[in-house]
Protein backbone atom coordinates (compact mmCIF):
# COMPACT_ATOMS: atom_id res chain seq x y z
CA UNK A 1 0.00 0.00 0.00
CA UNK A 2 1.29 3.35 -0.96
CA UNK A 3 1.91 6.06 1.20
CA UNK A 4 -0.28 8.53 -0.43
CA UNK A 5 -3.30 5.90 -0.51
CA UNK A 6 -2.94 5.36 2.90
CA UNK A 7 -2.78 8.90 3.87
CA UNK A 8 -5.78 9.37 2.38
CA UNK A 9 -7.50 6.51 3.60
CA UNK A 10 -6.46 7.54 7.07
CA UNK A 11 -7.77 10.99 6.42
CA UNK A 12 -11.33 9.15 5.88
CA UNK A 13 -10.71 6.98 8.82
CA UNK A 14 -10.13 10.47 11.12
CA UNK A 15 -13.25 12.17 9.89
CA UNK A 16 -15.68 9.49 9.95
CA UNK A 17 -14.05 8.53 13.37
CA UNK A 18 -14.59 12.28 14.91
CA UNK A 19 -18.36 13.10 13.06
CA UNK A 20 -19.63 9.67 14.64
CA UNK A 21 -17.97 10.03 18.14
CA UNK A 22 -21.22 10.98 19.80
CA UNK A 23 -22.45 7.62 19.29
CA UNK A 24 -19.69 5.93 21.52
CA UNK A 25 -19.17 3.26 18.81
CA UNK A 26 -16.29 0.50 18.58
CA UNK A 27 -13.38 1.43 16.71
CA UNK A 28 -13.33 1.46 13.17
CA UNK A 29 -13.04 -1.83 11.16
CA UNK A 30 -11.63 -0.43 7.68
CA UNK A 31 -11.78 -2.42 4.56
CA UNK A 32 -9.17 -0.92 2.06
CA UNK A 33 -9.95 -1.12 -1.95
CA UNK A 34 -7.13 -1.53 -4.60
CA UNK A 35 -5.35 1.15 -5.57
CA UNK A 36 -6.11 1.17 -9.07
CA UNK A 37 -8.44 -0.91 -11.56
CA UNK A 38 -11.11 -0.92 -8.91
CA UNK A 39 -13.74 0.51 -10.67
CA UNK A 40 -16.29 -1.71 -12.55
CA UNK A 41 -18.73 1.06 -14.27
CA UNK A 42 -17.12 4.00 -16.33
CA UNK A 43 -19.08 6.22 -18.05
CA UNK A 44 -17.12 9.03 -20.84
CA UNK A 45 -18.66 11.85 -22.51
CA UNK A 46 -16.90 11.25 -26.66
CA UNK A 47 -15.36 14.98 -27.58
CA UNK A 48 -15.77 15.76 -31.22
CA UNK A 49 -13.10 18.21 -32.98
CA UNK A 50 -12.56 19.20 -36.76
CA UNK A 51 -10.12 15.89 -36.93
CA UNK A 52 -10.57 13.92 -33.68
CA UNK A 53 -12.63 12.15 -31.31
CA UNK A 54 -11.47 11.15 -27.88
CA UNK A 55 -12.96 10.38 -24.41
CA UNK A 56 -13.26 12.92 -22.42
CA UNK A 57 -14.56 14.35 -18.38
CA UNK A 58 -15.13 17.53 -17.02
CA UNK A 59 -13.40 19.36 -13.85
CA UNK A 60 -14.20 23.06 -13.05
CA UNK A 61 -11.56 25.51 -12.91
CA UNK A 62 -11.02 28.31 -10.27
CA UNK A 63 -13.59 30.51 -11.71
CA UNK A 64 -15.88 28.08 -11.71
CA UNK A 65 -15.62 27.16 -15.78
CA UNK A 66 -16.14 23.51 -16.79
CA UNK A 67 -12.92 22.10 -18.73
CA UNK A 68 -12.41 19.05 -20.86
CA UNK A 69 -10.17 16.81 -19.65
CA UNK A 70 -9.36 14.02 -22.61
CA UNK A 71 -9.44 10.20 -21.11
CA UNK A 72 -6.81 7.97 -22.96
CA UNK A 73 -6.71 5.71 -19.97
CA UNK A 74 -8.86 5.20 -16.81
CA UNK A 75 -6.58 3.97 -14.47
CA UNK A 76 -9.04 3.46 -11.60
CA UNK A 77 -11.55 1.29 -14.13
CA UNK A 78 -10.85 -2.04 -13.88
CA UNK A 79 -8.43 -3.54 -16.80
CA UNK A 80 -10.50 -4.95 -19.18
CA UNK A 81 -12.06 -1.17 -19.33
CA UNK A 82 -8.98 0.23 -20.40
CA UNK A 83 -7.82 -2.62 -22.56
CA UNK A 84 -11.44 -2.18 -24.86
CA UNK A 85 -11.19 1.80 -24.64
CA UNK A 86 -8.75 2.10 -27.25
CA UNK A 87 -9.76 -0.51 -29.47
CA UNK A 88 -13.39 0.56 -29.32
CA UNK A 89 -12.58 4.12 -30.10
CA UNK A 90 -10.51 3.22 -33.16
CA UNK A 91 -13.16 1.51 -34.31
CA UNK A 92 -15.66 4.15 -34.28
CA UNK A 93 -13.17 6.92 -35.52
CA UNK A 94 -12.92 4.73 -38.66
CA UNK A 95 -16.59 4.39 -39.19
CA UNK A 96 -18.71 7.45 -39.47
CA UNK A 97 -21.70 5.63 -38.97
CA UNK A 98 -20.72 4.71 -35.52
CA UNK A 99 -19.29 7.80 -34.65
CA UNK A 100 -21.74 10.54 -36.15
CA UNK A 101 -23.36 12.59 -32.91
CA UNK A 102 -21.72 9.67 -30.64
CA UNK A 103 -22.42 11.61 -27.13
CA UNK A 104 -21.31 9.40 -24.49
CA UNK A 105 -19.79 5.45 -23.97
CA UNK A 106 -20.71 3.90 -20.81
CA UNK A 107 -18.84 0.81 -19.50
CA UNK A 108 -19.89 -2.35 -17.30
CA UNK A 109 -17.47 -4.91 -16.12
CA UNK A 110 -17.14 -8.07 -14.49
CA UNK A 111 -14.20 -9.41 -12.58
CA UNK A 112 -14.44 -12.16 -15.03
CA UNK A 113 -13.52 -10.03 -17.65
CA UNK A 114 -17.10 -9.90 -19.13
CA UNK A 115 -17.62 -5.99 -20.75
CA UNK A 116 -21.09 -4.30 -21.81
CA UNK A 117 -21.14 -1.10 -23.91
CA UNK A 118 -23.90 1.26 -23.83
CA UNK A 119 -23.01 4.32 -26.91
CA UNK A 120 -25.61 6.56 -26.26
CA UNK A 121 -25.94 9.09 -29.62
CA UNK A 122 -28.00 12.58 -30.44
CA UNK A 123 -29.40 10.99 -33.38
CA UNK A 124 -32.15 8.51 -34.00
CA UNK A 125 -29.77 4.68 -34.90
CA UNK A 126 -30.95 3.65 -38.59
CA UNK A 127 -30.40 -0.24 -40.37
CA UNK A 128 -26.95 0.66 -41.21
CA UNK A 129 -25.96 1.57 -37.42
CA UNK A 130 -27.07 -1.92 -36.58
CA UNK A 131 -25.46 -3.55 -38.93
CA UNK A 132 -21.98 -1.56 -37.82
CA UNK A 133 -22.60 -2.14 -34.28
CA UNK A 134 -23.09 -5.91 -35.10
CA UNK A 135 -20.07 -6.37 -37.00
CA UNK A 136 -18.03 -3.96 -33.92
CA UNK A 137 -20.14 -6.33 -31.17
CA UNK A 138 -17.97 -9.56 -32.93
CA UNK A 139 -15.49 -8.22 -33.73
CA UNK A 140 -14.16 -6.91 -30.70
CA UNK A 141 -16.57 -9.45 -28.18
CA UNK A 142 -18.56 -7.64 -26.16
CA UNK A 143 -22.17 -6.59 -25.50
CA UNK A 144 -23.69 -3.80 -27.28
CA UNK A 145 -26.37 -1.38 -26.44
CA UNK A 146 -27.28 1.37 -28.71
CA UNK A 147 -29.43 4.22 -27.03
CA UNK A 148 -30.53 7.71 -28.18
CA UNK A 149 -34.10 8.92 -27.14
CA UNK A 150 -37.09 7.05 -27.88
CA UNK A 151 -34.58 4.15 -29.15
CA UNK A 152 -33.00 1.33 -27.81
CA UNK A 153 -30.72 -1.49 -29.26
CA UNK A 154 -29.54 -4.51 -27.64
CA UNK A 155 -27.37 -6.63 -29.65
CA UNK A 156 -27.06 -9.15 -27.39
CA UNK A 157 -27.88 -9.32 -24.34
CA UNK A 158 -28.20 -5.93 -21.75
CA UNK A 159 -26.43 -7.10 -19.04
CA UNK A 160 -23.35 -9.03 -17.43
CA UNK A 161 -23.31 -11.47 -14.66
CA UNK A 162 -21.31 -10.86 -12.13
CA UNK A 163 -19.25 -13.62 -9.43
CA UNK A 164 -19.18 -12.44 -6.02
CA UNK A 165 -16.87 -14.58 -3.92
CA UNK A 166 -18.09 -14.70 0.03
CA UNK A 167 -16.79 -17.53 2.94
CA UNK A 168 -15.61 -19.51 -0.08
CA UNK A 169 -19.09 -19.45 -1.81
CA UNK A 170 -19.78 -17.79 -5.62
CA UNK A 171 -22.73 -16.71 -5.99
CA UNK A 172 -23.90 -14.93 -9.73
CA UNK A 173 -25.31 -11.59 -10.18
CA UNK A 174 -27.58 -10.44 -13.39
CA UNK A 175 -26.20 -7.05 -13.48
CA UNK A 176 -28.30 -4.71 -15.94
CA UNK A 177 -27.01 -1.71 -18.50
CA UNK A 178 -28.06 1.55 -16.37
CA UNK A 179 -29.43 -0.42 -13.02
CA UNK A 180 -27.52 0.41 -9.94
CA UNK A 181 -24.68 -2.35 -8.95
CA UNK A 182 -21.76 -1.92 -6.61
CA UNK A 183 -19.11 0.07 -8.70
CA UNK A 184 -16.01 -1.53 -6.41
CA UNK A 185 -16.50 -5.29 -6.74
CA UNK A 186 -13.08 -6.21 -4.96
CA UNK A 187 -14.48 -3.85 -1.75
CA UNK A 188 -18.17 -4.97 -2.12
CA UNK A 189 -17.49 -8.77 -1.82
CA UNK A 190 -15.59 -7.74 1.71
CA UNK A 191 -18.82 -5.59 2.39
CA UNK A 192 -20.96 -9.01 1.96
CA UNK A 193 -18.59 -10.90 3.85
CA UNK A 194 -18.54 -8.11 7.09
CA UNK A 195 -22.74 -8.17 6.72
CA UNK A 196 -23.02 -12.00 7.24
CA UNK A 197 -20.24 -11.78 9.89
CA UNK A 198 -22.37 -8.88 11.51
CA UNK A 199 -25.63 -11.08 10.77
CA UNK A 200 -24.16 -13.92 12.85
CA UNK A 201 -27.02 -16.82 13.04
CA UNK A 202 -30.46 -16.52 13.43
CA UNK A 203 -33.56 -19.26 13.96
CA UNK A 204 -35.41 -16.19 12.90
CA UNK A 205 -36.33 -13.95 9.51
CA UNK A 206 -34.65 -11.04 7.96
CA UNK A 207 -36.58 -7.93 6.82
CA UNK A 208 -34.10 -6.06 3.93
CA UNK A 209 -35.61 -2.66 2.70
CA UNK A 210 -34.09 -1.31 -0.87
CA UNK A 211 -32.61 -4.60 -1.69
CA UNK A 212 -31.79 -4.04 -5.63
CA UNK A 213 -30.59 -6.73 -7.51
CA UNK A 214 -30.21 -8.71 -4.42
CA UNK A 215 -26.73 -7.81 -3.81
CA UNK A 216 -26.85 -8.31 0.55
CA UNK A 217 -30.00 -10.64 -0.22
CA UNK A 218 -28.41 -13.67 -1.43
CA UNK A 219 -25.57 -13.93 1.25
CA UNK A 220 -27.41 -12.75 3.66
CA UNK A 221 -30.43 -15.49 3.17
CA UNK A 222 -27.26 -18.44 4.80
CA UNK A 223 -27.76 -16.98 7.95
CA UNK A 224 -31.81 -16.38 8.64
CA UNK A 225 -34.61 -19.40 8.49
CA UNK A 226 -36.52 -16.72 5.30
CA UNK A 227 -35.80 -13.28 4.05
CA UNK A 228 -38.69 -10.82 3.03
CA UNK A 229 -36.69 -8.18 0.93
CA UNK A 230 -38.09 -5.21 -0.72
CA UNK A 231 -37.02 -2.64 -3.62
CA UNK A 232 -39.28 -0.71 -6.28
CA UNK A 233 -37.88 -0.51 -9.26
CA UNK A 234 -39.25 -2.83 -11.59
CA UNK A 235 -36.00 -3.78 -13.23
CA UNK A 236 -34.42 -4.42 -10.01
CA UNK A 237 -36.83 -6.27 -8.63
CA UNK A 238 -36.64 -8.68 -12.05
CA UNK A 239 -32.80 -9.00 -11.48
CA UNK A 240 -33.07 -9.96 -7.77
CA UNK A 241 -35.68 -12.84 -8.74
CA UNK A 242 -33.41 -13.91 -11.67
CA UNK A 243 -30.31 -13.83 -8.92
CA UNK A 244 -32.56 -15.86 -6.56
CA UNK A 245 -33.24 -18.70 -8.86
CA UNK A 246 -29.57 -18.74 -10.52
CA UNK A 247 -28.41 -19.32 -6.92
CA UNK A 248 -30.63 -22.12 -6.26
CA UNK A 249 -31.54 -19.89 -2.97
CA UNK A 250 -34.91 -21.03 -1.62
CA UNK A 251 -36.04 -18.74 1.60
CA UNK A 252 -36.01 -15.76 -0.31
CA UNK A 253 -39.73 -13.57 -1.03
CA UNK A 254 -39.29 -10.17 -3.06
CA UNK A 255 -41.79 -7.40 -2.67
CA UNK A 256 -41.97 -4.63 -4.68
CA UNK A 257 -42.79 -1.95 -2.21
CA UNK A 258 -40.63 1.28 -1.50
CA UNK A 259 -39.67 1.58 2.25
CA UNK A 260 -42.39 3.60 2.94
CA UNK A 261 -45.20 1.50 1.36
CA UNK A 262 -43.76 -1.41 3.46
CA UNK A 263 -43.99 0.62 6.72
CA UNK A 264 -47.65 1.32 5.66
CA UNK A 265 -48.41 -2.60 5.03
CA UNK A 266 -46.19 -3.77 8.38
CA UNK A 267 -48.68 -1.61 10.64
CA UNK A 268 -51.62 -2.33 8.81
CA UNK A 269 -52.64 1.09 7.13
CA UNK A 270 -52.76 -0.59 3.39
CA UNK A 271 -53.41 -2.88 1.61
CA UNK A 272 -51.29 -4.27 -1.58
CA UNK A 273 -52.10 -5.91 -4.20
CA UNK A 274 -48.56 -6.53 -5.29
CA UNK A 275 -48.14 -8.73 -2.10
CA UNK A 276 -51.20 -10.72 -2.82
CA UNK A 277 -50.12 -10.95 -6.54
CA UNK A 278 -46.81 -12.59 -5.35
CA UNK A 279 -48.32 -14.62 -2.73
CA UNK A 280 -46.50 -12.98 0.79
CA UNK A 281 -48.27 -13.20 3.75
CA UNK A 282 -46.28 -10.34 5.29
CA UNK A 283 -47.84 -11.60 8.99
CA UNK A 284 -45.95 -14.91 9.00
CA UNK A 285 -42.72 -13.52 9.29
CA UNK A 286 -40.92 -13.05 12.55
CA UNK A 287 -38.57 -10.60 12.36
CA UNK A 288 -35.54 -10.25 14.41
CA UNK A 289 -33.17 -8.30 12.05
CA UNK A 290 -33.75 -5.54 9.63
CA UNK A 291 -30.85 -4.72 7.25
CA UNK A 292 -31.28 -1.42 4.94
CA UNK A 293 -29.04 0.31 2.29
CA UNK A 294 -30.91 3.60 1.61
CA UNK A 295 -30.27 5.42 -1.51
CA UNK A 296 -27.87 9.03 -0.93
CA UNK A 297 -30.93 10.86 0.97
CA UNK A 298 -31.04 7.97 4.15
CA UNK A 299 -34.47 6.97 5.75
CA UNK A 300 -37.42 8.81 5.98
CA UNK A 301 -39.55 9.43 9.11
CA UNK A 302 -41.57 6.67 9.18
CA UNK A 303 -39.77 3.67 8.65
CA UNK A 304 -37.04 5.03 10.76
CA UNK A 305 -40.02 4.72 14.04
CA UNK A 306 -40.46 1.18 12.27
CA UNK A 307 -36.52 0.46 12.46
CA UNK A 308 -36.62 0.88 15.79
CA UNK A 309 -38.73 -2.02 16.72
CA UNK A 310 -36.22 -4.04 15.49
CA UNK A 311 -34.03 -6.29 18.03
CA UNK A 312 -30.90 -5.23 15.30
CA UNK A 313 -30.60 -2.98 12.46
CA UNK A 314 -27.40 -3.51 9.70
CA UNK A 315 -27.19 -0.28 7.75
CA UNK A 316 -24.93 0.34 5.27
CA UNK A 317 -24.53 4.00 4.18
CA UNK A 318 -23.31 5.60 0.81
CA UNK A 319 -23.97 8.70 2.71
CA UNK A 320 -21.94 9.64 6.49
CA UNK A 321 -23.98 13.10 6.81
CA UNK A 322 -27.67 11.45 6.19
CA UNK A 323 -26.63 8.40 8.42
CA UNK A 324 -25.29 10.36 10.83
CA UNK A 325 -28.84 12.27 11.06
CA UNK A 326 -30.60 8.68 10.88
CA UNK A 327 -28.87 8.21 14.25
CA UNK A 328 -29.87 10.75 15.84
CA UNK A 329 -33.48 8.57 15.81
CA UNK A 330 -32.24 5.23 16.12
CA UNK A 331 -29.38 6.01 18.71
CA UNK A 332 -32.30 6.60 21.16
CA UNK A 333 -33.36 2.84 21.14
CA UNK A 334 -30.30 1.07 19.57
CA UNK A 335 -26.60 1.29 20.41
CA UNK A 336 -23.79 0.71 17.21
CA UNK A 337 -21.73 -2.75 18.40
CA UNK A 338 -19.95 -2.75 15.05
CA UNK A 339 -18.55 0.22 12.48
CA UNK A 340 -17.26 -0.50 9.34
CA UNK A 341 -15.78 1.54 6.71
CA UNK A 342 -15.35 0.43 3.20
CA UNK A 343 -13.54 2.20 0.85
CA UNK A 344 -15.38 2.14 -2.30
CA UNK A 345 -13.81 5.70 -3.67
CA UNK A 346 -10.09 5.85 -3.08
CA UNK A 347 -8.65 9.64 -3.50
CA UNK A 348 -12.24 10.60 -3.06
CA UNK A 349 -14.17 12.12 -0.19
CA UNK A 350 -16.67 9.48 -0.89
CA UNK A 351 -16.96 7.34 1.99
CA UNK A 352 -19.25 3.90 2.45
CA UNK A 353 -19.79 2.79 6.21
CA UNK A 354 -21.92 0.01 7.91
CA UNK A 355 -23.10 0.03 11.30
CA UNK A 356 -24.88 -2.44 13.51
CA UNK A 357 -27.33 -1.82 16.15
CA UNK A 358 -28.52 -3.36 18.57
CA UNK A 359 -31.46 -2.87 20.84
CA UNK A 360 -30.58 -1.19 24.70
């Protein structure tokens, strides 16, 4: 480990350390990424001159002024990113069908090595794109989306499947083009692995709010008797059940219900038709744990008062400021036994945590 990662890892450690001090927790467990090639998702807006085209980001300058930075390699994408970026850019600069009003490439990898591209284009994609993007798809073997507004191509197939190694077991994630998944595989399979150490063993059931594709779900289901998970989006929810029956996993129900609807149905105030629909019988569970992973904004009102019924809450946090004000609520019921950091964004101030509490 270098000396300028680890300063800045330590850095992360301090701040997180001091903003959370209130809540007397354990020290720290930090889970350190790579220092390069750890990202699985890049996405690139293509720069257009008189003679070139080229990858390219933004950063602002002093005065405030967005400038183009040009991206010949990515060196915190993982390697098969940067092998395909230059070999899918010649391609495109030598055909004009590709690379008329290209406006951005998006990249999805797999530890494996598997790649889908999403080129995303001002223009509406004729025969003769498809044709181009078939012959590119082969020719350099990946997946191929084509998008532009009111359009959408898929060559193939619109997704990669992941392998997530945790206590020695694989397990296989659908993982769809423009769906949330975990952009630092390498840290993420350690984040599974400190959840189900967290998790212990239960005889009881797990209640997961904003599961996605599944990603806690599936590790998480070896250590309760069943697991009632929940997540709205519809394309989530699809992966999840696709993940589920890949796995062979077996005490696993899916609802799709936001956090809030599911408050609403837990203390009887509605009804659902979507539970009905998919047979769950919310009433036969018995809850002891509740693990969430809210989206940037943390937990509303509501289901916070419902978290705090809960014998344990795992919550892992893309955001320290909104968990930090979750706490406030759930540090009058619940004490944190375990604190995790997980450093999904090396060099920046990004920081993922996890926390467990447990019931005074």
């Amino acid at each position: 480990m270098t000396s300028s990662y680890q300063q800045q890892l330590d850095a992360k450690v301090a701040r997180i350390t001091a903003q959370f001090a209130q809540f007397n927790p354990p020290a720290l467990t930090v889970f350190a990424s790579p220092e390069q090639h750890y990202r699985m998702r890049a996405e690139f807006r293509v720069w257009h001159t008189e003679d070139d085209m080229f990858y390219a980001m933004f950063e602002r300058d002093r005065e405030g002024q967005k400038k183009v930075i040009r991206i010949d390699q990515f060196e915190v994408a993982d390697q098969s990113i940067n092998q395909l970026m230059p070999k899918l850019l010649a391609e495109m600069k030598a055909d004009p069908i590709l690379s008329q009003r290209l406006f951005e490439v998006h990249f999805l990898a797999t530890l494996s090595g598997e790649v889908l591209v999403s080129l995303i284009y001002h223009r509406k994609l004729e025969q003769d794109w498809l044709t181009a993007a078939q012959a590119l798809a082969q020719k350099l073997n990946v997946q191929l989306v084509g998008r532009c507004r009111g359009q959408k191509f898929v060559l193939d197939n619109e997704f990669v499947v992941e392998k997530l190694n945790v206590f020695e077991r694989e397990y296989i994630y659908k993982q769809i083009e423009s769906s949330f998944t975990q952009p630092n595989a390498q840290v993420c399979q350690k984040m599974l692995q400190w959840a189900c150490d967290v998790a212990g063993e239960s005889e009881k059931d797990l209640l997961e709010l904003y599961c996605g594709n599944g990603n806690f779900t599936l590790p998480l289901s070896t250590r309760f008797r069943r697991v009632l998970a929940t997540e709205l989006a519809k394309s989530s929810v699809y992966a999840a059940q696709w993940n589920i029956e890949q796995n062979h996993i077996n005490n696993i129900q899916v609802a799709r219900l936001s956090a809030e609807e599911f408050t609403q149905a837990y203390n009887g105030e509605r009804e659902f038709r979507r539970l009905q629909e998919a047979n769950i019988d919310i009433t036969s569970y018995d809850f002891d744990t509740v693990f969430v992973d809210p989206p940037r904004a943390g937990i509303d009102d509501e289901t916070l008062k419902l978290l705090q019924r809960f014998k344990r809450i795992i919550y892992i946090s893309c955001n320290p400021d909104t968990l930090y004000e979750n706490l406030q609520t759930l540090g009058q019921t619940h004490q944190v036994t375990q604190f995790a950091l997980f450093d999904q964004f090396p060099y920046t101030h990004h920081v993922e945590s996890g926390v467990l509490l447990e019931q005074k």
